[in-house]
Protein backbone atom coordinates (compact mmCIF):
# COMPACT_ATOMS: atom_id res chain seq x y z
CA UNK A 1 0.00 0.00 0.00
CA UNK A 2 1.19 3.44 -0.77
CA UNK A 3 1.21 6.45 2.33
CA UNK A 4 1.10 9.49 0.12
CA UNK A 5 -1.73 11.63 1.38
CA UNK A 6 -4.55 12.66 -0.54
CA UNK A 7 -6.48 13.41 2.47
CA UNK A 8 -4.37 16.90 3.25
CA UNK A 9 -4.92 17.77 -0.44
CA UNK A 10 -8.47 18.32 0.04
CA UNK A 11 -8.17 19.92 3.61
CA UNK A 12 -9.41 16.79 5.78
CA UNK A 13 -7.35 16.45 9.45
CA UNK A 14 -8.09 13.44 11.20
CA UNK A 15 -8.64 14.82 14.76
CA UNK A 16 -7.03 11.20 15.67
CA UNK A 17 -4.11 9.80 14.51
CA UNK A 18 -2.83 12.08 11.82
CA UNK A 19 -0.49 9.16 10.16
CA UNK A 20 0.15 9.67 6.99
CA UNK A 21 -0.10 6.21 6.39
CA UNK A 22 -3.42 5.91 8.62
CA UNK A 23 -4.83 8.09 6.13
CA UNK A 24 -4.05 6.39 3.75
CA UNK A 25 -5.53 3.01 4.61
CA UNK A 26 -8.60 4.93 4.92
CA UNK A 27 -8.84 6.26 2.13
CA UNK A 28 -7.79 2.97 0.07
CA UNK A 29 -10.47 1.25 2.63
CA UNK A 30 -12.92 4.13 1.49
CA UNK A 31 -11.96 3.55 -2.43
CA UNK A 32 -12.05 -0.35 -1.81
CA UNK A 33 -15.88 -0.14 -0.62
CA UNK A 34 -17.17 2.80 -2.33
CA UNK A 35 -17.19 5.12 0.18
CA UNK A 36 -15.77 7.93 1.53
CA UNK A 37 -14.55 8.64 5.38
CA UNK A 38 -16.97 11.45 6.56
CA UNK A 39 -17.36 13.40 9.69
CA UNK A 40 -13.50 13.98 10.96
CA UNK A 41 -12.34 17.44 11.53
CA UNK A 42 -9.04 19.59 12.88
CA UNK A 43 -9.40 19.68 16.23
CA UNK A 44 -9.30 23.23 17.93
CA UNK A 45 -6.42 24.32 20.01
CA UNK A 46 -3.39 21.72 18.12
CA UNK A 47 -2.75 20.84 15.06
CA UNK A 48 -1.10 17.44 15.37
CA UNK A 49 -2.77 14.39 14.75
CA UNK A 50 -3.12 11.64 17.30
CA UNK A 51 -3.10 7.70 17.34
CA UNK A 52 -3.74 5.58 20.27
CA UNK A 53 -0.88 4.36 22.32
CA UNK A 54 -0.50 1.50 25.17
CA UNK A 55 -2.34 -1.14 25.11
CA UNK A 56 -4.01 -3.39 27.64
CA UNK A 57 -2.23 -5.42 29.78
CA UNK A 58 -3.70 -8.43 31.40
CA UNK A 59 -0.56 -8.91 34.07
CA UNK A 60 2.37 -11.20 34.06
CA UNK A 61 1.37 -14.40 32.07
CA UNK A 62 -2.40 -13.15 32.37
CA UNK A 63 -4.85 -13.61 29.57
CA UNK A 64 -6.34 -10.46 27.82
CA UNK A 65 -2.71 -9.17 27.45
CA UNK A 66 -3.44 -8.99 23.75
CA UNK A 67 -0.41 -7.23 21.24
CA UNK A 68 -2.42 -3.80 19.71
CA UNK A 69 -0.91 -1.62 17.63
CA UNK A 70 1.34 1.04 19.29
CA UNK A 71 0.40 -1.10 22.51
CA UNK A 72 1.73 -3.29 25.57
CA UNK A 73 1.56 -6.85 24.92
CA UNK A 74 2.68 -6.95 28.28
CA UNK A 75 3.29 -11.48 29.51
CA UNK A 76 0.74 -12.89 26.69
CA UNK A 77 1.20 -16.26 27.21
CA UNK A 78 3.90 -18.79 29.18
CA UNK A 79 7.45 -17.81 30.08
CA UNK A 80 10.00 -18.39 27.31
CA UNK A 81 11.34 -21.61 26.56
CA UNK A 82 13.86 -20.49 24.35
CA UNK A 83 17.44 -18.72 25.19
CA UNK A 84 17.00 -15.16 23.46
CA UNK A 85 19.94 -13.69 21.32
CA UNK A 86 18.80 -10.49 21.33
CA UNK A 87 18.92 -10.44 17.33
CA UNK A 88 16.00 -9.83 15.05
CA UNK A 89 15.27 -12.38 12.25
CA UNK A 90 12.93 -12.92 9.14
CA UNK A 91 9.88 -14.99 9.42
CA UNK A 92 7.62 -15.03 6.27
CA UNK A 93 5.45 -12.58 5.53
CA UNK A 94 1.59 -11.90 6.17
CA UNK A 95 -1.59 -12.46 3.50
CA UNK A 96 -2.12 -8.71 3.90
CA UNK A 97 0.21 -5.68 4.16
CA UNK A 98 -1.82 -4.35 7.87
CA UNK A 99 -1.61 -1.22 10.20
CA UNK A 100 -3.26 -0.60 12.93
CA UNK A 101 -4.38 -4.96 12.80
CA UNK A 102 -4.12 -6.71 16.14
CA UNK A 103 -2.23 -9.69 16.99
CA UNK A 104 -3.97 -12.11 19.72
CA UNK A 105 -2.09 -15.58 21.39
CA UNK A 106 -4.69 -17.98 21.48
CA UNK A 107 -4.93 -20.56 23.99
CA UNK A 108 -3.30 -23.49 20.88
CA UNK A 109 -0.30 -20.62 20.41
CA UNK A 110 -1.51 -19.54 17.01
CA UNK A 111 -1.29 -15.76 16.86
CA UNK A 112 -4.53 -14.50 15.41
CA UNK A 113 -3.87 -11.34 13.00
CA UNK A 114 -7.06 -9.53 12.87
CA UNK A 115 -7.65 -6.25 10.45
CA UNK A 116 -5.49 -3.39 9.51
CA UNK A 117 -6.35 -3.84 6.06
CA UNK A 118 -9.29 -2.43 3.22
CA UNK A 119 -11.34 -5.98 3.40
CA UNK A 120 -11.30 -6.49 7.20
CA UNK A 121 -9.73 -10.06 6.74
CA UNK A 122 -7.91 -11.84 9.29
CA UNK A 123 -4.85 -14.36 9.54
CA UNK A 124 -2.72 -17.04 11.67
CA UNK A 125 0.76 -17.50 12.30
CA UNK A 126 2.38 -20.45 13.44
CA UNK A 127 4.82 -20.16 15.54
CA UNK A 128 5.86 -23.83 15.65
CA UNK A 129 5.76 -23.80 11.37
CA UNK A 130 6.85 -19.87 10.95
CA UNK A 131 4.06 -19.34 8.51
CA UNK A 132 0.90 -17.69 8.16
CA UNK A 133 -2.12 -18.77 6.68
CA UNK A 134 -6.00 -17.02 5.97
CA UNK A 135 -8.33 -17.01 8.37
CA UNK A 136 -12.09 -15.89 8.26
CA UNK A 137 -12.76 -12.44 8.38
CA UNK A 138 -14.23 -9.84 10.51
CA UNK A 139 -17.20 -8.83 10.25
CA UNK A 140 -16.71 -5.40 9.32
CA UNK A 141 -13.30 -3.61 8.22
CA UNK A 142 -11.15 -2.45 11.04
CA UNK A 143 -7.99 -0.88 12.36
CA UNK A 144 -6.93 0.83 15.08
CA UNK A 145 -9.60 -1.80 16.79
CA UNK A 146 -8.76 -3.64 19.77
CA UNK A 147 -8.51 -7.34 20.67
CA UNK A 148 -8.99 -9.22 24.13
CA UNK A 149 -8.92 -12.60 24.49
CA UNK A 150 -11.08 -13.41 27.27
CA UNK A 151 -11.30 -16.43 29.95
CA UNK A 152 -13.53 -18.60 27.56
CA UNK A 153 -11.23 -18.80 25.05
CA UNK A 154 -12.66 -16.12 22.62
CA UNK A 155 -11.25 -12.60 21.48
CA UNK A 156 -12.90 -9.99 22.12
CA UNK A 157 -12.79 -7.05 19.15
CA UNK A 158 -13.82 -3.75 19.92
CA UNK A 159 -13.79 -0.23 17.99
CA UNK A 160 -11.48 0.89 15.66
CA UNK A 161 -12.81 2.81 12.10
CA UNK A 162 -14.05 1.10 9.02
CA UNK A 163 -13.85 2.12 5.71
CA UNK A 164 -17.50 3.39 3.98
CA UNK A 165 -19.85 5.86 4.71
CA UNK A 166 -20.66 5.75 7.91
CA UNK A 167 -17.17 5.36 9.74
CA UNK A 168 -18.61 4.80 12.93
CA UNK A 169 -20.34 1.72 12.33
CA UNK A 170 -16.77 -0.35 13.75
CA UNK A 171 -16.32 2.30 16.32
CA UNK A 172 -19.52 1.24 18.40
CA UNK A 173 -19.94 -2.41 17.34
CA UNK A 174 -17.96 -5.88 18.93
CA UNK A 175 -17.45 -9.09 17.63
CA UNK A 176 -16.40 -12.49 18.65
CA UNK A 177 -13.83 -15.01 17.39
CA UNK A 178 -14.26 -18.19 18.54
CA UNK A 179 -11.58 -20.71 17.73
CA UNK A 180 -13.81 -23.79 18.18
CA UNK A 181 -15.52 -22.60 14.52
CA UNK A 182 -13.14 -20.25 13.51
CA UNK A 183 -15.43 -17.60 12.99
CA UNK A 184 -15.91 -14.01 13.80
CA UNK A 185 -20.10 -13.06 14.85
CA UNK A 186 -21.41 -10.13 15.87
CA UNK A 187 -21.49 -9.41 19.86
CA UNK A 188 -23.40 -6.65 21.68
CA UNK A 189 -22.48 -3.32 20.90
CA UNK A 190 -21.14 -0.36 22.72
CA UNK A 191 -22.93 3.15 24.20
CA UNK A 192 -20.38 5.17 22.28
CA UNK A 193 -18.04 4.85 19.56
CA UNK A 194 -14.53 4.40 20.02
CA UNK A 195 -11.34 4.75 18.80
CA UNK A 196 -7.83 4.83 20.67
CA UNK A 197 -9.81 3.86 23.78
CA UNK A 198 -8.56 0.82 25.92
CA UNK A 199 -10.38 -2.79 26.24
CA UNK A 200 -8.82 -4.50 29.58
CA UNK A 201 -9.70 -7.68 31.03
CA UNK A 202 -10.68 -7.75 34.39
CA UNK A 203 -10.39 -10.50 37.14
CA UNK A 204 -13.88 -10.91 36.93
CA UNK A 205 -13.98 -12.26 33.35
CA UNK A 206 -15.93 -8.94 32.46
CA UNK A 207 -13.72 -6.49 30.33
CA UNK A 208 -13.15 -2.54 30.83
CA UNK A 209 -13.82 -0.65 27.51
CA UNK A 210 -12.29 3.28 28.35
CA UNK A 211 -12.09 6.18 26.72
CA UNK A 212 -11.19 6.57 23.04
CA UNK A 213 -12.80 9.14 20.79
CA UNK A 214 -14.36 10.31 17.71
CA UNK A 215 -14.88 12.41 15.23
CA UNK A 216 -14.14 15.69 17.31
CA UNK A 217 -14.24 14.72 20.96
CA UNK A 218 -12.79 12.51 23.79
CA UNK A 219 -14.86 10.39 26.11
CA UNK A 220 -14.63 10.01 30.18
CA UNK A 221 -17.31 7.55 29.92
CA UNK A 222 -16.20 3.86 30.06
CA UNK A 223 -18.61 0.35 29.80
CA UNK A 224 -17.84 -3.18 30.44
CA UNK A 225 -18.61 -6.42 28.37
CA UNK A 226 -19.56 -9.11 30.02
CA UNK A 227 -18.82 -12.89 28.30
CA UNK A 228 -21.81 -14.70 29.65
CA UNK A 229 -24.62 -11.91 28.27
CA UNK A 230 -22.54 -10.83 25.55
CA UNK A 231 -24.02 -7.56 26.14
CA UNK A 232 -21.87 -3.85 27.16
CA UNK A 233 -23.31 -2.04 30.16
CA UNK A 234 -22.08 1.59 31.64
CA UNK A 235 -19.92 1.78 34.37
CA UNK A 236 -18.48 4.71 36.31
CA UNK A 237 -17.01 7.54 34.22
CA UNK A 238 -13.34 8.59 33.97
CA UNK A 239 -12.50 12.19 35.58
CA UNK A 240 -10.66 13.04 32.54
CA UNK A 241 -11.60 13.00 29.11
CA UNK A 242 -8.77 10.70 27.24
CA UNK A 243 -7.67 9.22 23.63
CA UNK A 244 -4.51 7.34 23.41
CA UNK A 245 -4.42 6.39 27.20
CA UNK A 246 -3.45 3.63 28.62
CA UNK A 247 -4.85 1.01 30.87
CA UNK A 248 -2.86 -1.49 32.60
CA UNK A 249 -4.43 -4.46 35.07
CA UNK A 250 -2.54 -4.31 38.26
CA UNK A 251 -1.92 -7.36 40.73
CA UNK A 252 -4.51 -5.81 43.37
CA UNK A 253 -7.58 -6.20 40.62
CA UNK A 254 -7.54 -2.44 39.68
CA UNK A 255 -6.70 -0.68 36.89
CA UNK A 256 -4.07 1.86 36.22
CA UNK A 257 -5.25 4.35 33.66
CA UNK A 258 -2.32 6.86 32.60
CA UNK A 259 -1.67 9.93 30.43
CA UNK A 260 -4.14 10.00 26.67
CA UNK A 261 -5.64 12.84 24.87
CA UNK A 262 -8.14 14.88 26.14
CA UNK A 263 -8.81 17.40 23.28
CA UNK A 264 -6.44 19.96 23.01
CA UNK A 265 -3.39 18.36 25.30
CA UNK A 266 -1.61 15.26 26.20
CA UNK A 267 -2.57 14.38 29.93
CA UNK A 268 -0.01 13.89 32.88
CA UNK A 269 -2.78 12.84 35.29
CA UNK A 270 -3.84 9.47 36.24
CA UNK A 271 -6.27 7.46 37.65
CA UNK A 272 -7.40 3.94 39.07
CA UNK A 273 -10.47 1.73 38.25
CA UNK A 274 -12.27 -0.06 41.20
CA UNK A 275 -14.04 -3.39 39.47
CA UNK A 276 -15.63 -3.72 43.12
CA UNK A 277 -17.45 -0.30 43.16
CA UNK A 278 -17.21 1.14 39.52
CA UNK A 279 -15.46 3.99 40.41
CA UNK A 280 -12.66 5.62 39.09
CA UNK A 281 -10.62 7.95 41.91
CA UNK A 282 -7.19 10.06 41.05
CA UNK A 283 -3.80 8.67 41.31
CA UNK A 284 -0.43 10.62 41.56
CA UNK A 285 0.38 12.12 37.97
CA UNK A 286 3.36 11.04 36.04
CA UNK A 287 6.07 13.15 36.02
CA UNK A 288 5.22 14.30 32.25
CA UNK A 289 2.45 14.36 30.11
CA UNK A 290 2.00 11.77 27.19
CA UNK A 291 0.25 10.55 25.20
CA UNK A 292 0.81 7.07 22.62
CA UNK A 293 3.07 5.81 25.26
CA UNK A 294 3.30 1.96 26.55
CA UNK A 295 2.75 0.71 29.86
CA UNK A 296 4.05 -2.47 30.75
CA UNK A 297 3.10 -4.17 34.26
CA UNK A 298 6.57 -6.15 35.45
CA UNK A 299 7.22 -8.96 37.14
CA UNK A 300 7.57 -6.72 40.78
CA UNK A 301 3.85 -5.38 40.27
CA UNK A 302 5.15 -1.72 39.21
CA UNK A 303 3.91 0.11 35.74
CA UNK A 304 6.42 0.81 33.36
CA UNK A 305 5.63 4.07 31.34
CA UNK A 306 7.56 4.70 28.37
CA UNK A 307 8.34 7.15 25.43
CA UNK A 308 5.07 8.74 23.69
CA UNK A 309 3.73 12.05 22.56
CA UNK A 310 4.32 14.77 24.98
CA UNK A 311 2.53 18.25 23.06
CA UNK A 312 5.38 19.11 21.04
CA UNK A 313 7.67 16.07 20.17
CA UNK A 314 8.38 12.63 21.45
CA UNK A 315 9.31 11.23 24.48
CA UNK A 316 12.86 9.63 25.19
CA UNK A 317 12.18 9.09 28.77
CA UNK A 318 10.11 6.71 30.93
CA UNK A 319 8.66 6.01 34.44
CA UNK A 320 7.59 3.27 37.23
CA UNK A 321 4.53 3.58 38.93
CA UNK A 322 4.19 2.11 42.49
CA UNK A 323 0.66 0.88 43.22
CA UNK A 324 1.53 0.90 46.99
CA UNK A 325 2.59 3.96 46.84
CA UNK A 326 0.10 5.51 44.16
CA UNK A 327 3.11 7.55 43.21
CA UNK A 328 5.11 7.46 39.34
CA UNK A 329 9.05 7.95 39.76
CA UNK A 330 11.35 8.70 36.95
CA UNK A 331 13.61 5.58 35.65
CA UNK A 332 16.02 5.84 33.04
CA UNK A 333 15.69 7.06 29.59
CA UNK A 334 15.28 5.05 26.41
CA UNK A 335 18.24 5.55 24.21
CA UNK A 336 16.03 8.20 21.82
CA UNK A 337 12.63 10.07 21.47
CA UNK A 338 9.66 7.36 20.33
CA UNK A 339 5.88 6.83 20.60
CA UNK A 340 4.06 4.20 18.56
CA UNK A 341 6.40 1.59 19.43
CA UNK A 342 5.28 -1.49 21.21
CA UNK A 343 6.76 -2.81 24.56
CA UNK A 344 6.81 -6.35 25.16
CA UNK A 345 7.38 -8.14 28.83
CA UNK A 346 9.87 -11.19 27.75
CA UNK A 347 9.94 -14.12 29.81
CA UNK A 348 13.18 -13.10 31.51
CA UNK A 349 10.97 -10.19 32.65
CA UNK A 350 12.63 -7.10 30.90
CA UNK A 351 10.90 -5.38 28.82
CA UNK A 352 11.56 -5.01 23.91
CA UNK A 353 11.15 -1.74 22.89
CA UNK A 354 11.05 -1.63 19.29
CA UNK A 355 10.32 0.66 16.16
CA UNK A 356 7.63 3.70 16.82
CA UNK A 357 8.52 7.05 15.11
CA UNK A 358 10.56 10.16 16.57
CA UNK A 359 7.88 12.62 15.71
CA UNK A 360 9.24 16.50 16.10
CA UNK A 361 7.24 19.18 14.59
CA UNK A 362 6.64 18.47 11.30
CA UNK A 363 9.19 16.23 10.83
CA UNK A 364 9.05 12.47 11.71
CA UNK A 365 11.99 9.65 11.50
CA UNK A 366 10.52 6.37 11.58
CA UNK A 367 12.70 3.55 13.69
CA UNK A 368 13.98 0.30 13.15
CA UNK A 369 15.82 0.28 16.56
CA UNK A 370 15.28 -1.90 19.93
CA UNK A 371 16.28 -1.81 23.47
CA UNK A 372 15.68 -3.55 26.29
CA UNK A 373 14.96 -2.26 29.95
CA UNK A 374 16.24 -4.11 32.60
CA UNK A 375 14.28 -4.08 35.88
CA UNK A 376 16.85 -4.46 37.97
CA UNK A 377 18.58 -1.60 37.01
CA UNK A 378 16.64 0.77 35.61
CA UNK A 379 17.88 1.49 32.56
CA UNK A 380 17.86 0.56 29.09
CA UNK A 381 20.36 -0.78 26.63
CA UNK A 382 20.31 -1.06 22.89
CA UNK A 383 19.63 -3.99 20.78
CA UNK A 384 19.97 -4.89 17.22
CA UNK A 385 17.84 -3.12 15.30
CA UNK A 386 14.41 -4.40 13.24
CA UNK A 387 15.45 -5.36 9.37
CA UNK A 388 12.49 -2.55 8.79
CA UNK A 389 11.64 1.01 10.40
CA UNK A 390 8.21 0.55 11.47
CA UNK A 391 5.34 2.07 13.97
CA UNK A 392 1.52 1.02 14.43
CA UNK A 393 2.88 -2.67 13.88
CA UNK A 394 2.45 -5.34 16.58
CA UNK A 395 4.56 -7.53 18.90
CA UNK A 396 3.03 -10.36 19.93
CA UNK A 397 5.30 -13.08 22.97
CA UNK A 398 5.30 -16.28 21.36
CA UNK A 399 5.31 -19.87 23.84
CA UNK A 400 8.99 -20.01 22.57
CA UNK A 401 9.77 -17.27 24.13
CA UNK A 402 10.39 -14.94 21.00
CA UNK A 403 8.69 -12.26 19.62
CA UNK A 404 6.75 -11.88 16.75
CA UNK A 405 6.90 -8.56 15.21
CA UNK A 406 4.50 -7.99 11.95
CA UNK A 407 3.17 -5.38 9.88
CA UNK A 408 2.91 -1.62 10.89
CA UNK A 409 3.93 1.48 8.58
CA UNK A 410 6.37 4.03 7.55
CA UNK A 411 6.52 7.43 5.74
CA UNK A 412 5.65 5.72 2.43
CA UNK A 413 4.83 2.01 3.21
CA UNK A 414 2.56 -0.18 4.71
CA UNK A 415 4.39 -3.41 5.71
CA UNK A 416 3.00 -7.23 5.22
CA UNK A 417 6.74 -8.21 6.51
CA UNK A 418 7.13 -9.85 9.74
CA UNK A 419 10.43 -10.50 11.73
CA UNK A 420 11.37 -13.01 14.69
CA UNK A 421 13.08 -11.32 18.14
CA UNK A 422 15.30 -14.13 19.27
């Protein structure tokens, strides 16, 4: 797929993730059904475009901890069985060249690749094989949608945009995959539509849909799913408006949600999520604003907060949070300014950085390069770098212990490629 964009020709800002290559996959979505993306606008007070950052993540070898793009994939799946290199290597590539697709470990260890693309098709890798092979697809195009795999053995989709006429339609409906039939079907749908919210899986078996935005406007309000009535009910609003947030299941059953959007400026506040009373109460603010950060729960029950959007450029540094404390502290920096990236929690517990885009002004340098941070010491350390620059691609932990990194974007591409960290 080309990223040239016709969409700033004809004066149309997406008031969420201004991506040139976002734009692009709309529009070829849009060509590819006959239909044009309507209803997005600039958004008053700054001129940069935003795209959702951190994901979900379920906790340390918890389920829901599903690999989104620009997200945490945080533990999804067992510890490692394999003794990492540190080196990145080529797999084959995917069916479809995807951005903004999710990548889901199922309960067998297939990876299900779901959306990113104009026909809203869907694919599994093998890890055991190293290929991937069509799947069903979605019920309606997606990207920028979210995926949760939930106790049953389902996955969850929420959100994202669609290509036609009505680009809300995948921004307020769900669907189900269910592996036993391998089949998508329609699910309940949400109160509001969303995109760039969060979709977290709570202990409960009930998930936490937060946040997000369209067309104009950022949402406090937040809903949860529940498996056995397939339907979404309302739950307790946020106390800030956010896009591009983050929402991270900590070991005490509540929910972290940091930084986002709210409108007009990235957000240094935080707050936590009750699942016993619905209610969502203040936290200590990080010790910067940001926005299309990761947050990556570690093996010692602290958040790791890293890189993003901060109002004017990206983010180099990063940040624990201390749920007994309720207070964020700064840890070392990454090596360079990112957002978009993805942060994985390897089974050694620290935690691949990789890709993302240095975004400053109007100029943006898309990265192939990795680091790791180390717990222990705070810090992080370079790796080898990704055969490709890439952001808005996934990294999903594989039961081997490596990483599967697929798809994603850069100034001019969008990326079917996938590479192996090992």
């Amino acid at each position: 797929m080309s990223c040239e964009c016709p969409w700033l020709a004809i004066g149309v800002a997406l008031s969420f993730t201004g991506l040139a290559c976002f734009r692009t996959a709309l529009n070829e979505q849009a060509s590819g059904s006959g239909g044009g993306i309507v209803g997005f606008g600039a958004m008053a007070g700054e001129t940069r475009n935003h795209l959702g950052g951190g994901g979900d993540v379920a906790g340390t070898g918890g389920r829901g901890a599903t690999s989104s793009t620009g997200g945490t994939s945080g533990s999804a799946g067992a510890a490692g069985t394999t003794e990492l290199q540190g080196i990145f290597a080529a797999t084959t590539s995917m069916t479809s060249a995807r951005v903004g697709h999710t990548a889901t470990l199922l309960d067998s260890g297939a990876v299900l690749i779901a959306g990113g693309d104009k026909s809203g098709s869907a694919e599994f890798y093998d890890s055991a094989a190293g290929t991937f092979a069509a799947a069903s697809s979605m019920t309606l195009e997606r990207l920028f949608h979210h995926a949760t795999l939930l106790t049953n053995g389902t996955v969850l989709i929420t959100g994202g945009i669609g290509g036609g006429n009505d680009s809300t339609d995948a921004g307020v409906s769900a669907e189900l995959y269910d592996p036993a039939v391998r089949t998508f079907a329609v699910t309940g749908s949400m109160a509001a539509a969303r995109l760039f919210n969060t979709a977290t899986l709570l202990p409960s078996g009930r998930v936490l849909v937060a946040g997000g935005g369209f067309i104009w406007s950022s949402l406090t309000s937040a809903e949860l799913y529940d498996q056995g009535t397939k339907t979404f009910t309302a739950t307790g609003s946020m106390n800030s408006a956010r896009a591009s947030l983050t929402a991270t299941s900590l070991g005490n059953g509540k929910v972290l949600i940091a930084g986002g959007y709210d409108g007009a400026h990235a957000l240094a506040s935080a707050e936590l999520y009750d699942p016993a009373s619905g209610i969502f109460t203040p936290t200590g603010s990080m010790t910067v604003a940001r926005e299309s950060h990761t947050a990556t729960l570690l093996p010692n029950g602290k958040v790791l907060l890293a890189g993003g959007y901060g109002g004017a450029h990206a983010l180099a540094n990063a940040e624990l949070y201390d749920p007994a404390s309720g207070i964020f502290t700064a840890t070392g920096s990454m090596a360079g300014p990112r957002e978009r990236h993805t942060a994985t929690l390897l089974g050694n517990g620290m935690v691949l950085i990789a890709g993302g885009v240095n975004e400053s002004g109007k100029d943006s340098e898309y990265l192939k390069s990795a680091e790791l941070y180390a717990p222990a010491a705070g810090t992080f350390a370079a790796r080898h770098s990704m055969a490709v620059a890439r952001s808005d691609h996934t990294a999903t932990l594989l039961p081997n212990g490596k990483v599967l990194v697929a798809g994603g974007c850069d100034s001019s591409n969008v990326f079917a490629s996938a590479e192996l960290f090992e």
